[in-house]
C-alpha atoms as a PDB file:
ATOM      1  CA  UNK A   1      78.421  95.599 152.441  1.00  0.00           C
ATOM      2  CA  UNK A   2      81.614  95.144 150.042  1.00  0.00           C
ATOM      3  CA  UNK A   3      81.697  95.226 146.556  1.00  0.00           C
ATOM      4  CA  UNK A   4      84.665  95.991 144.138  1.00  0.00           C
ATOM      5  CA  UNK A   5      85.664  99.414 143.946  1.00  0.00           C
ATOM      6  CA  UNK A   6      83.870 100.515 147.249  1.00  0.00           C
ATOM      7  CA  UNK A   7      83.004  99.394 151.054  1.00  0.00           C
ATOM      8  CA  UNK A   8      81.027 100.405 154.014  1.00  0.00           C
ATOM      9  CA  UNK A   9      83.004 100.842 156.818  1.00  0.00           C
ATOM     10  CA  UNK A  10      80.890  99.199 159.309  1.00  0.00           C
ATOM     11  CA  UNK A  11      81.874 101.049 162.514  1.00  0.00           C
ATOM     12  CA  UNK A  12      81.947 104.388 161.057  1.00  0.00           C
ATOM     13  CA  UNK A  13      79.505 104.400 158.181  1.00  0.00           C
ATOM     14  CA  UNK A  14      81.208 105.552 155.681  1.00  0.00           C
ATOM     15  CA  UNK A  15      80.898 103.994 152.129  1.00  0.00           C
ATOM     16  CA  UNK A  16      83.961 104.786 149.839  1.00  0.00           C
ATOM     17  CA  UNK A  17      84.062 105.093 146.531  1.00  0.00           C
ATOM     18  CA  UNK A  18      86.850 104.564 144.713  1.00  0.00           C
ATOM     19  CA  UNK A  19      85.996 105.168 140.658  1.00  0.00           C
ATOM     20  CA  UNK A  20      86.670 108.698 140.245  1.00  0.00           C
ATOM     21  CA  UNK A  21      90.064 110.126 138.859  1.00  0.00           C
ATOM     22  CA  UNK A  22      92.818 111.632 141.847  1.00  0.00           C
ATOM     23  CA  UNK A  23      90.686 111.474 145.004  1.00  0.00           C
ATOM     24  CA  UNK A  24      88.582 109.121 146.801  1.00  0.00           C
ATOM     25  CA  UNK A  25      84.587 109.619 147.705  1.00  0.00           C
ATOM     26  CA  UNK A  26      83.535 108.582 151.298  1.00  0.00           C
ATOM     27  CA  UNK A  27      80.152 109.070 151.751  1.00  0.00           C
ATOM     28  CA  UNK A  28      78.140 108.982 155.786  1.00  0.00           C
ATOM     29  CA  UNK A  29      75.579 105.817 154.936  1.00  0.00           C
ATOM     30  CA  UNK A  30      72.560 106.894 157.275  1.00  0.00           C
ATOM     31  CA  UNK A  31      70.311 103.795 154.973  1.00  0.00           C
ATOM     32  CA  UNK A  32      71.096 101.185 152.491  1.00  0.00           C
ATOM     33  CA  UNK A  33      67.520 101.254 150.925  1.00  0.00           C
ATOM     34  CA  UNK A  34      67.987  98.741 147.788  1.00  0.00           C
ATOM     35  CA  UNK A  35      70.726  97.156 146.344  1.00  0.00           C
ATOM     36  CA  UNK A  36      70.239  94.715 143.350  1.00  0.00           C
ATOM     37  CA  UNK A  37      72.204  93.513 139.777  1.00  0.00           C
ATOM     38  CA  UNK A  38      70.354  93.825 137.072  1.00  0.00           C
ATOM     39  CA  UNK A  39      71.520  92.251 133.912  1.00  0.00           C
ATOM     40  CA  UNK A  40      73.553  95.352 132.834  1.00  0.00           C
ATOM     41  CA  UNK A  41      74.885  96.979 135.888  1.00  0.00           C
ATOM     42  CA  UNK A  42      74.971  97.674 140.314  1.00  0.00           C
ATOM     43  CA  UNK A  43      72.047  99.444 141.280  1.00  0.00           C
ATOM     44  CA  UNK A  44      72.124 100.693 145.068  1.00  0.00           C
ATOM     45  CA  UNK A  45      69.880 103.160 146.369  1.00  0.00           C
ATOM     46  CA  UNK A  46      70.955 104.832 149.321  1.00  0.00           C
ATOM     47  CA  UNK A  47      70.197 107.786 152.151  1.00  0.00           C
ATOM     48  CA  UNK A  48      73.127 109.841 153.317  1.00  0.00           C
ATOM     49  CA  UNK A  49      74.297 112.180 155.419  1.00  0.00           C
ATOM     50  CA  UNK A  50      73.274 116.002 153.965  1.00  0.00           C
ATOM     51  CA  UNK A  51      72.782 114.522 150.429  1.00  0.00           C
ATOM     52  CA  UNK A  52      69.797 112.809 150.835  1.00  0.00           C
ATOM     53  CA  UNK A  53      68.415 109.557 148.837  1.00  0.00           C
ATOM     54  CA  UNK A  54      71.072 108.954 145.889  1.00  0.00           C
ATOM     55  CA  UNK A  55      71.325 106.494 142.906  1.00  0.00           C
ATOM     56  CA  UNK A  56      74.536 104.447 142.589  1.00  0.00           C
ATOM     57  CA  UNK A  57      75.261 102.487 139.485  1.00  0.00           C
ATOM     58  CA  UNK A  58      78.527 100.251 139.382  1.00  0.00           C
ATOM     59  CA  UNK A  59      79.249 102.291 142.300  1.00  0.00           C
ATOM     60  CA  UNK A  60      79.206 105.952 140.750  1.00  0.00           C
ATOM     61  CA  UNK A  61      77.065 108.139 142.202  1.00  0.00           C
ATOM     62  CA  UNK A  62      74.033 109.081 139.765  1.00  0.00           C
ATOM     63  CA  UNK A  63      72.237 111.566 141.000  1.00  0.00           C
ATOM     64  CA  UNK A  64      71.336 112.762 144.945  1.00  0.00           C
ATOM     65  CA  UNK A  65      67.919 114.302 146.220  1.00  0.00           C
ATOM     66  CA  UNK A  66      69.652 117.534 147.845  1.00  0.00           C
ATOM     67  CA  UNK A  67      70.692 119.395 144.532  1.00  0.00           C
ATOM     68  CA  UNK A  68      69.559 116.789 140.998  1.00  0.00           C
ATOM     69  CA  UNK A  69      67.217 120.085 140.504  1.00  0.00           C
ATOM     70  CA  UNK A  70      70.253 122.215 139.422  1.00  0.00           C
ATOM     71  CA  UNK A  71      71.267 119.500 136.809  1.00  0.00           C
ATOM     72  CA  UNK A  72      68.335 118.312 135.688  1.00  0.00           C
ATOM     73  CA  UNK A  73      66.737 122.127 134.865  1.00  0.00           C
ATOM     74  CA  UNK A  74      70.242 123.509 133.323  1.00  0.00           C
ATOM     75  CA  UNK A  75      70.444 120.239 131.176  1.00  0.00           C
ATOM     76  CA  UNK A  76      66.103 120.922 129.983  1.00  0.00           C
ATOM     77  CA  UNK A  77      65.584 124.284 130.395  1.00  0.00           C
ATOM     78  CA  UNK A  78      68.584 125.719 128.262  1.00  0.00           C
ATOM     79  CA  UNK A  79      67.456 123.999 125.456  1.00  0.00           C
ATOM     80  CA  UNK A  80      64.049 123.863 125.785  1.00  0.00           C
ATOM     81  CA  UNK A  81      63.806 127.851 126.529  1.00  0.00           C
ATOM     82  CA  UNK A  82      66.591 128.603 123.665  1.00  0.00           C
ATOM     83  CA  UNK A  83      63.601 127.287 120.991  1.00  0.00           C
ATOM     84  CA  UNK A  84      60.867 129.011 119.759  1.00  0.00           C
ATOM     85  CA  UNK A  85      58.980 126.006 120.407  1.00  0.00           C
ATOM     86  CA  UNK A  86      59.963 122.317 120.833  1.00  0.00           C
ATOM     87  CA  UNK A  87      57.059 119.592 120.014  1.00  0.00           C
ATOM     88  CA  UNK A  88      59.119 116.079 120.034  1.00  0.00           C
ATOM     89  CA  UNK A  89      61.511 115.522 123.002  1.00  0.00           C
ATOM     90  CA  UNK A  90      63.744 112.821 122.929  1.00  0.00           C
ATOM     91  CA  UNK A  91      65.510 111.677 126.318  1.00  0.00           C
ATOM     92  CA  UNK A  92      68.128 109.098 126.121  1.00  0.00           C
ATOM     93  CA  UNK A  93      69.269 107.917 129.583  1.00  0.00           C
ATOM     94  CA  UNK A  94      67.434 109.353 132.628  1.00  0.00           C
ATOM     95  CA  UNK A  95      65.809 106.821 134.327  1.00  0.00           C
ATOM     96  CA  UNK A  96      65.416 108.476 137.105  1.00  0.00           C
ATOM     97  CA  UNK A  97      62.863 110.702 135.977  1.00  0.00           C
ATOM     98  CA  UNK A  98      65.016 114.059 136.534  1.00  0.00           C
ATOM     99  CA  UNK A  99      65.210 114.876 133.296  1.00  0.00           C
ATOM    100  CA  UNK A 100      61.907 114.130 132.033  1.00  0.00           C
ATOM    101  CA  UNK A 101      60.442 115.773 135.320  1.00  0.00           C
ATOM    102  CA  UNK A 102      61.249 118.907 133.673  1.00  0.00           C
ATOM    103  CA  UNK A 103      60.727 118.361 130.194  1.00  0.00           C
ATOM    104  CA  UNK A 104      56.659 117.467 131.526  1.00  0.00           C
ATOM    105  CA  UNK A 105      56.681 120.826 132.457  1.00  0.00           C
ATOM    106  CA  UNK A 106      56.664 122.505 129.250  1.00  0.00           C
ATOM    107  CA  UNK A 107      53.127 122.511 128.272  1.00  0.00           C
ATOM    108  CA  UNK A 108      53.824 123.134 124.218  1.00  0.00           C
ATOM    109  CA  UNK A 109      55.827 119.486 124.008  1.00  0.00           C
ATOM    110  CA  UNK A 110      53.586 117.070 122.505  1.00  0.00           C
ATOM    111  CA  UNK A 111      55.547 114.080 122.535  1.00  0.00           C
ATOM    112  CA  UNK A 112      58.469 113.175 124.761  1.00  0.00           C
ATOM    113  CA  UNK A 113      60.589 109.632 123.910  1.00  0.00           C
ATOM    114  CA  UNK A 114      62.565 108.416 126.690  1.00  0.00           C
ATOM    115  CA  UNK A 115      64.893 105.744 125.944  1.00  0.00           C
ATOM    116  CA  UNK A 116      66.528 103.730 128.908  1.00  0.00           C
ATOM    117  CA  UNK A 117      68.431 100.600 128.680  1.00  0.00           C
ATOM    118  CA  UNK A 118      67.868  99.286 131.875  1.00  0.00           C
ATOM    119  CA  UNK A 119      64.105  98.523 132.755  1.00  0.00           C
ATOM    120  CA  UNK A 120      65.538  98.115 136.501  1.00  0.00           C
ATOM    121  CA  UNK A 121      66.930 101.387 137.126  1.00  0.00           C
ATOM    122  CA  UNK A 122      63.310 103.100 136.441  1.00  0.00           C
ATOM    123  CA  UNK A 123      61.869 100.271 138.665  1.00  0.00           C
ATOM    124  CA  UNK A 124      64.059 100.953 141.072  1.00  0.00           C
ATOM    125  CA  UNK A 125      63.714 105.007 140.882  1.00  0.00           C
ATOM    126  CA  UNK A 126      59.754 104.972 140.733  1.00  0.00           C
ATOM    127  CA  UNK A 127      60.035 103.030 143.810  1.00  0.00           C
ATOM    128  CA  UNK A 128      62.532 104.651 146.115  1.00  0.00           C
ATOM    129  CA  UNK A 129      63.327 107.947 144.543  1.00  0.00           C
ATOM    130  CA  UNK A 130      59.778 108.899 143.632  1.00  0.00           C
ATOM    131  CA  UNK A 131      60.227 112.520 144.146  1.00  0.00           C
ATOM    132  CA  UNK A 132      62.843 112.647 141.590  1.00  0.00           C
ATOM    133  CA  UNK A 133      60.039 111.722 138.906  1.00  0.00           C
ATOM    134  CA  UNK A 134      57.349 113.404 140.759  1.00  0.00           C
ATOM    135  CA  UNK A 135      54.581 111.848 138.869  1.00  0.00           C
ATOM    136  CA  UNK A 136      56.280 112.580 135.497  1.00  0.00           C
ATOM    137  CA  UNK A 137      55.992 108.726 134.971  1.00  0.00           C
ATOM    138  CA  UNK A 138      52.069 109.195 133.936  1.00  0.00           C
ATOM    139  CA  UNK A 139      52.230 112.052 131.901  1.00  0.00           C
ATOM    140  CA  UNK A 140      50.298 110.815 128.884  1.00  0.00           C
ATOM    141  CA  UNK A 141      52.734 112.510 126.537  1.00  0.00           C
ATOM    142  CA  UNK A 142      55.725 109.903 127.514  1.00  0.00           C
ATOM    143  CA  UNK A 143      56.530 106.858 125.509  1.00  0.00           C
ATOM    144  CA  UNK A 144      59.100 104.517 127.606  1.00  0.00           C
ATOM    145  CA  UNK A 145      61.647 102.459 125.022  1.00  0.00           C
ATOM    146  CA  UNK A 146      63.515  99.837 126.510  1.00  0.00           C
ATOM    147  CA  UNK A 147      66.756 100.127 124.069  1.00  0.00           C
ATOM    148  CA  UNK A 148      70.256 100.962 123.573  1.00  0.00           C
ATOM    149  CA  UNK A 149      70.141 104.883 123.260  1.00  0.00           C
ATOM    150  CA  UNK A 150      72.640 104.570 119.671  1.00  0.00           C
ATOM    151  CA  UNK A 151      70.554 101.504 118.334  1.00  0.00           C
ATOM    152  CA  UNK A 152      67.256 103.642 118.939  1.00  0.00           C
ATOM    153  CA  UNK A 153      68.928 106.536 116.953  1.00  0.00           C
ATOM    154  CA  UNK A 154      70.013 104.680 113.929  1.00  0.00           C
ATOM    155  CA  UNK A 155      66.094 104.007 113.052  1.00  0.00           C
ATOM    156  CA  UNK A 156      64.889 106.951 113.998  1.00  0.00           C
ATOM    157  CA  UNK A 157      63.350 108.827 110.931  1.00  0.00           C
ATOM    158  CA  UNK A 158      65.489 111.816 110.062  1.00  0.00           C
ATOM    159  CA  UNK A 159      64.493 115.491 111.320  1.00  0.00           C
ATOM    160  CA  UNK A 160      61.886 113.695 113.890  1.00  0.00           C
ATOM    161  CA  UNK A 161      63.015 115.636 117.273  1.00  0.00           C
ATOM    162  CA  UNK A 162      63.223 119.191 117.998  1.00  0.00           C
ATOM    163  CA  UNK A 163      65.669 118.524 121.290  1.00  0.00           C
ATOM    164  CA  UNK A 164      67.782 115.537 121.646  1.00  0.00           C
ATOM    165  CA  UNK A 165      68.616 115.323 125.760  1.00  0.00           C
ATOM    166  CA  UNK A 166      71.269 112.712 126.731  1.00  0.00           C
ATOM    167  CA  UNK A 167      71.308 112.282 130.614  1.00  0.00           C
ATOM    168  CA  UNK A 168      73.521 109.016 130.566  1.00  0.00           C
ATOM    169  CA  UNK A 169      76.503 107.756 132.055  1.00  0.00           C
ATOM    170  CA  UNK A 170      79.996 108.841 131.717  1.00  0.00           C
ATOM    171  CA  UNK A 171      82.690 107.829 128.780  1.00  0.00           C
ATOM    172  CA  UNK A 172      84.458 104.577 130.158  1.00  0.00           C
ATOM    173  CA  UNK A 173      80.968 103.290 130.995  1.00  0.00           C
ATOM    174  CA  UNK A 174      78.967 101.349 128.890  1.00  0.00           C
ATOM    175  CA  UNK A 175      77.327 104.498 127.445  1.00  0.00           C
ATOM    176  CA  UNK A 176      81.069 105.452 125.443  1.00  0.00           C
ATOM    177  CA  UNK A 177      79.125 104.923 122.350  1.00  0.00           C
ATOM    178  CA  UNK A 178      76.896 107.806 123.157  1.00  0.00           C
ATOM    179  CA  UNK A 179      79.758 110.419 123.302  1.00  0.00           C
ATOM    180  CA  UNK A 180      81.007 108.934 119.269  1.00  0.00           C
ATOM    181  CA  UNK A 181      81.243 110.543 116.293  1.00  0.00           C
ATOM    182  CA  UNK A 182      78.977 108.484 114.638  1.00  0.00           C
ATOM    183  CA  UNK A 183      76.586 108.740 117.786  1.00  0.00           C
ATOM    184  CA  UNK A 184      76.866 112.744 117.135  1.00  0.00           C
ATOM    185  CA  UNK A 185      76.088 111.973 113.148  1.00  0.00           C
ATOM    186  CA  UNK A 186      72.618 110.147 113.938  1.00  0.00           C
ATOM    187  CA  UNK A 187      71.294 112.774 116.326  1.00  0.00           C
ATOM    188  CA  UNK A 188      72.132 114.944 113.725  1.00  0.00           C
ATOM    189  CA  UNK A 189      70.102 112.996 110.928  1.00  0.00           C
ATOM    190  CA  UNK A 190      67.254 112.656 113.975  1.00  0.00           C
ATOM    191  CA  UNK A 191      67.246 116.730 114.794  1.00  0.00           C
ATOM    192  CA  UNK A 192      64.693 118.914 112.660  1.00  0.00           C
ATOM    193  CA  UNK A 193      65.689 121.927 111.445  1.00  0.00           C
ATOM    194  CA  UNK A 194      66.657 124.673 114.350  1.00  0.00           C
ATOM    195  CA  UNK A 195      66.574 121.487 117.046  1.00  0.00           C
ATOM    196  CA  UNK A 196      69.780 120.776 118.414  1.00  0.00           C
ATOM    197  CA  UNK A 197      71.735 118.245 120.986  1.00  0.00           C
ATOM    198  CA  UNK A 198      72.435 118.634 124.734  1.00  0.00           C
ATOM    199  CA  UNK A 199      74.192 116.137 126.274  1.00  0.00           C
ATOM    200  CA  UNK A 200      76.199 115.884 130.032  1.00  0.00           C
ATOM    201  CA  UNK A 201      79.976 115.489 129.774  1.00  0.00           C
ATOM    202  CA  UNK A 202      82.195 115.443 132.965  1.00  0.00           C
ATOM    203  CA  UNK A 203      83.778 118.276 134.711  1.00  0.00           C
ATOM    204  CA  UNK A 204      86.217 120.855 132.764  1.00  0.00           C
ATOM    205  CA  UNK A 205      89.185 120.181 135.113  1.00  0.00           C
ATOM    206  CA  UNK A 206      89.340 116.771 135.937  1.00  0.00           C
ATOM    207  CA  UNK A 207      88.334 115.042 132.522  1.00  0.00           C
ATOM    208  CA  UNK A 208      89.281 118.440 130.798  1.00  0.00           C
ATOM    209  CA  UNK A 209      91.455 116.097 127.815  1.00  0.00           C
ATOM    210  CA  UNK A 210      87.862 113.999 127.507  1.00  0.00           C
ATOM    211  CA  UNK A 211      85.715 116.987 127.220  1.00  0.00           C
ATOM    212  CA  UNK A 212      88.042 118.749 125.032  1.00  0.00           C
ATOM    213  CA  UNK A 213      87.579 115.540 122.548  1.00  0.00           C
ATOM    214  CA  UNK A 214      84.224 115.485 122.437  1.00  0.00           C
ATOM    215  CA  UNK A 215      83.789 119.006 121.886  1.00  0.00           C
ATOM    216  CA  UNK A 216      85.725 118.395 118.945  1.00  0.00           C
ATOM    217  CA  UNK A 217      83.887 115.631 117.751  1.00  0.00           C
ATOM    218  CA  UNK A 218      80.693 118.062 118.044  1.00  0.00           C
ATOM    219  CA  UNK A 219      82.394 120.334 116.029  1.00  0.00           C
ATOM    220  CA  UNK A 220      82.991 117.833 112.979  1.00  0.00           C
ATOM    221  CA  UNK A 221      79.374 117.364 113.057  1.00  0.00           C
ATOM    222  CA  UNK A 222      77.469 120.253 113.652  1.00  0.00           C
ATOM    223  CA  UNK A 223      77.172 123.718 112.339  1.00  0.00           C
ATOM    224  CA  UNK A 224      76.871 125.385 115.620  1.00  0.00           C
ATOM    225  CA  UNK A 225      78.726 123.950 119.024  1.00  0.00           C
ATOM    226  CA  UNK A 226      80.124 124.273 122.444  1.00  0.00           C
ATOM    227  CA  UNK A 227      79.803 123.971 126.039  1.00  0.00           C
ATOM    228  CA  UNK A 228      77.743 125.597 129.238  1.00  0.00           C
ATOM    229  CA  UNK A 229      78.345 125.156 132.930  1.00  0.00           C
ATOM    230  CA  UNK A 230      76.696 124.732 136.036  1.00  0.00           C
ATOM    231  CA  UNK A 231      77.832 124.076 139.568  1.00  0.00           C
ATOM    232  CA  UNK A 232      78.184 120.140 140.481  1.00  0.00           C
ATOM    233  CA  UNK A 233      77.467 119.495 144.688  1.00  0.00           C
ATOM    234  CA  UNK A 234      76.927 115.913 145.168  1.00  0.00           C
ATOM    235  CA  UNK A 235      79.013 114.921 141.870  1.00  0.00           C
ATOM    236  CA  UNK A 236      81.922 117.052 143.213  1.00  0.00           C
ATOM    237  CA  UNK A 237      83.969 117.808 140.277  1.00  0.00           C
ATOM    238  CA  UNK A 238      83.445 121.605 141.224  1.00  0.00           C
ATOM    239  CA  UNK A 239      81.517 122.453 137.740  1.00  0.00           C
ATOM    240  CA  UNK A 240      79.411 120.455 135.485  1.00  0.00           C
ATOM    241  CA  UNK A 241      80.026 120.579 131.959  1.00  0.00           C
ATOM    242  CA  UNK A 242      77.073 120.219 129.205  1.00  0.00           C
ATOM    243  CA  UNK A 243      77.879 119.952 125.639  1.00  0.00           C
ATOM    244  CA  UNK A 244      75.585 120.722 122.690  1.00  0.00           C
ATOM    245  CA  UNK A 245      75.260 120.806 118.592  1.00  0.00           C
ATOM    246  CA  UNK A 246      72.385 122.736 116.924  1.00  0.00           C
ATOM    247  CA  UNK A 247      71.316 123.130 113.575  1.00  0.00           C
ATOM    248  CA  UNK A 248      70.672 126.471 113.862  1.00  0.00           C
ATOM    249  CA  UNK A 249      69.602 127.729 117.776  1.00  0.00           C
ATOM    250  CA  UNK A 250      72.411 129.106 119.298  1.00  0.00           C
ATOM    251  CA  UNK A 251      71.719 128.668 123.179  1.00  0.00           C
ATOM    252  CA  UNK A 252      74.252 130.908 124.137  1.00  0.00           C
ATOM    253  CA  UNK A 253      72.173 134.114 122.573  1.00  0.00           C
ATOM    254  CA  UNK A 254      69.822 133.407 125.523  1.00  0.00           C
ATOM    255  CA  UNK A 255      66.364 132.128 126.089  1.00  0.00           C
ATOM    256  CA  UNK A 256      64.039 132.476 123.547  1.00  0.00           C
ATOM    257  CA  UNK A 257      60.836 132.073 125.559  1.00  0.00           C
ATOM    258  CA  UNK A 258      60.192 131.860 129.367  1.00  0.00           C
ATOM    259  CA  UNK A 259      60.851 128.766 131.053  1.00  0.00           C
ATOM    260  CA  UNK A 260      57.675 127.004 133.146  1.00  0.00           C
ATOM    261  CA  UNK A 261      57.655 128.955 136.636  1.00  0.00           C
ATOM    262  CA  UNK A 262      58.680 127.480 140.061  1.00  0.00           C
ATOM    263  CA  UNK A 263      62.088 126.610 138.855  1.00  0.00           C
ATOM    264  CA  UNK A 264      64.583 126.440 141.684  1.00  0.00           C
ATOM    265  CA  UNK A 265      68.010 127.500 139.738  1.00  0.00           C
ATOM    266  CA  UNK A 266      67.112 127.900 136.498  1.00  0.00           C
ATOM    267  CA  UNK A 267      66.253 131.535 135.386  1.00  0.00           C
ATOM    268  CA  UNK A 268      67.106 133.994 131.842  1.00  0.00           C
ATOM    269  CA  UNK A 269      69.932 135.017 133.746  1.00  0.00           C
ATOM    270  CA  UNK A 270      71.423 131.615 134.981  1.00  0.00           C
ATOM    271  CA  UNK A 271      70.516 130.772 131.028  1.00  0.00           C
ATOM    272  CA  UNK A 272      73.543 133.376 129.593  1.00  0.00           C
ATOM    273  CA  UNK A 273      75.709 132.922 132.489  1.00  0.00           C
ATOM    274  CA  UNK A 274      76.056 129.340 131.781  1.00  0.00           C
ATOM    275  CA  UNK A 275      77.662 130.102 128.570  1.00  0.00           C
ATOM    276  CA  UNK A 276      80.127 132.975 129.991  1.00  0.00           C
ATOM    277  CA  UNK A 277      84.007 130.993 129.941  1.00  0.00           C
ATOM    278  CA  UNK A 278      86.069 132.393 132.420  1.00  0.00           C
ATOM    279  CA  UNK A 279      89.903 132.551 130.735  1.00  0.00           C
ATOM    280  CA  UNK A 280      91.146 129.311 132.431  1.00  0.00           C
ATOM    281  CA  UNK A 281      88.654 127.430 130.340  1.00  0.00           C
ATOM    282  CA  UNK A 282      88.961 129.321 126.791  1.00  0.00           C
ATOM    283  CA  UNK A 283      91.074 126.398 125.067  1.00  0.00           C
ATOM    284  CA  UNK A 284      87.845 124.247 125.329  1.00  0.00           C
ATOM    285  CA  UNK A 285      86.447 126.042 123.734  1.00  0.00           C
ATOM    286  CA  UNK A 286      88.928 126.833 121.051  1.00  0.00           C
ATOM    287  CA  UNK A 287      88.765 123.278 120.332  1.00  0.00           C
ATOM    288  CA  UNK A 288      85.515 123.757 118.679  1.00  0.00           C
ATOM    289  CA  UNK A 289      87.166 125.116 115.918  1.00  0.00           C
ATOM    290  CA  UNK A 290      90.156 122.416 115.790  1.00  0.00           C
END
């Protein structure tokens, strides 16, 4: 198998990726489950060595079976838990079913919006990654729109969603228009009152000038903003930033209400230490204010 950007070494195994910034990714292939183009990107599935299944897309790793749990409850369960209650839930991205796996598990949301431009990349996840969804798919509350996240925003009625959850791909991609300005503006217009924004954005070393930008772009927008951590495995940028604007929930107070049980890394505590900045970091957050 050879592609741009990335081979499998067929004596040793390895697949290498070669997208990220400074270093290379070589990956042990035990499987190559699926591999297809869809109209608007690579889709491989794949088993490897310690990580488990994983989604590629244009040959950037997505998310891996051995730790999507720590991202996918840090990016729900800060949010969700930080508001006194949260009825509408609107995904953007996440078609593999992390994300909204979690967000099924709050029993008080009444509607949940998932918006996913690629009808493949669901296909693909329901089929070989099912136990990323884990039966999430069927939970009557779920709506699936097949759109462009930014188009979906701009007719949204104003002050429809009480969380606004964007689990898409990095800037550079083709999702760069969900990390705008004007992107920031319309989720804005689409939060109610007290509902904020929560939205994945790199690592705060190695795109550190990138998250730095959009934090400030957050700022120009909302009345309340900044940036938690949690620790990245399979992405291996060390930590994983999330970003997030609120119109009045400030996350970083703590958790408002207990989070569904059985959570694996997600707890009250994990909640406030995500928001604790050790001094190498501080000028990200200073930029809040720029």
């Amino acid at each position: 198998m050879s592609q741009a950007g990335w081979q499998v070494d067929p004596e040793s195994g390895w697949l290498v990726e070669s997208q990220t910034i400074g270093f290379q990714v070589r990956w042990r292939l035990l499987r190559l489950l699926h591999h297809e183009r869809s109209p608007y990107q690579d889709i491989v599935v794949a088993e490897l060595d310690r990580f488990g299944r994983a989604l590629f897309l244009d040959r950037i790793l997505q998310v891996a079976e051995m730790d999507e749990f720590i991202y996918h409850e840090m990016l729900v369960h800060v949010p969700l838990a930080a508001l006194p209650a949260a009825r509408r839930v609107l995904i953007i991205g996440g078609g593999d079913g992390g994300t909204l796996r979690e967000v099924t598990r709050w029993p008080d949301v009444e509607e949940i919006h998932l918006v996913e431009l690629d009808e493949a990349v669901v296909r693909v996840c329901r089929q070989w990654l099912p136990q990323v969804g884990d039966g999430a798919w069927d939970d009557p509350r779920l709506k699936i729109h097949y759109a462009d996240g930014y188009a979906f925003l701009q007719e949204a009625p104003a002050g429809t969603y009480d969380a606004i959850l964007v689990d898409c791909s990095d800037p550079g991609t083709p999702a760069d228009t969900l990390y705008s300005e004007t992107f920031y503006r319309l989720a804005d217009r689409a939060l109610a009152p007290g509902g904020f924004l929560v939205q994945q954005a790199l690592s705060p070393f190695i795109h550190r000038d990138v998250l730095a930008a959009i934090l400030r772009r957050l700022a120009g927008v909302f009345s309340q903003s900044g940036v938690y951590f949690c620790p990245s495995i399979a992405y291996l940028i060390g930590l994983q930033a999330f970003v997030w604007g609120s119109k009045g929930t400030n996350p970083a107070a703590g958790p408002a209400r207990p989070a569904p049980g059985g959570t694996r890394w997600y707890t009250p505590e994990v909640h406030r230490a995500a928001f604790i900045v050790p001094p190498a970091l501080e000028n990200l957050q200073s930029a809040t204010s720029g």
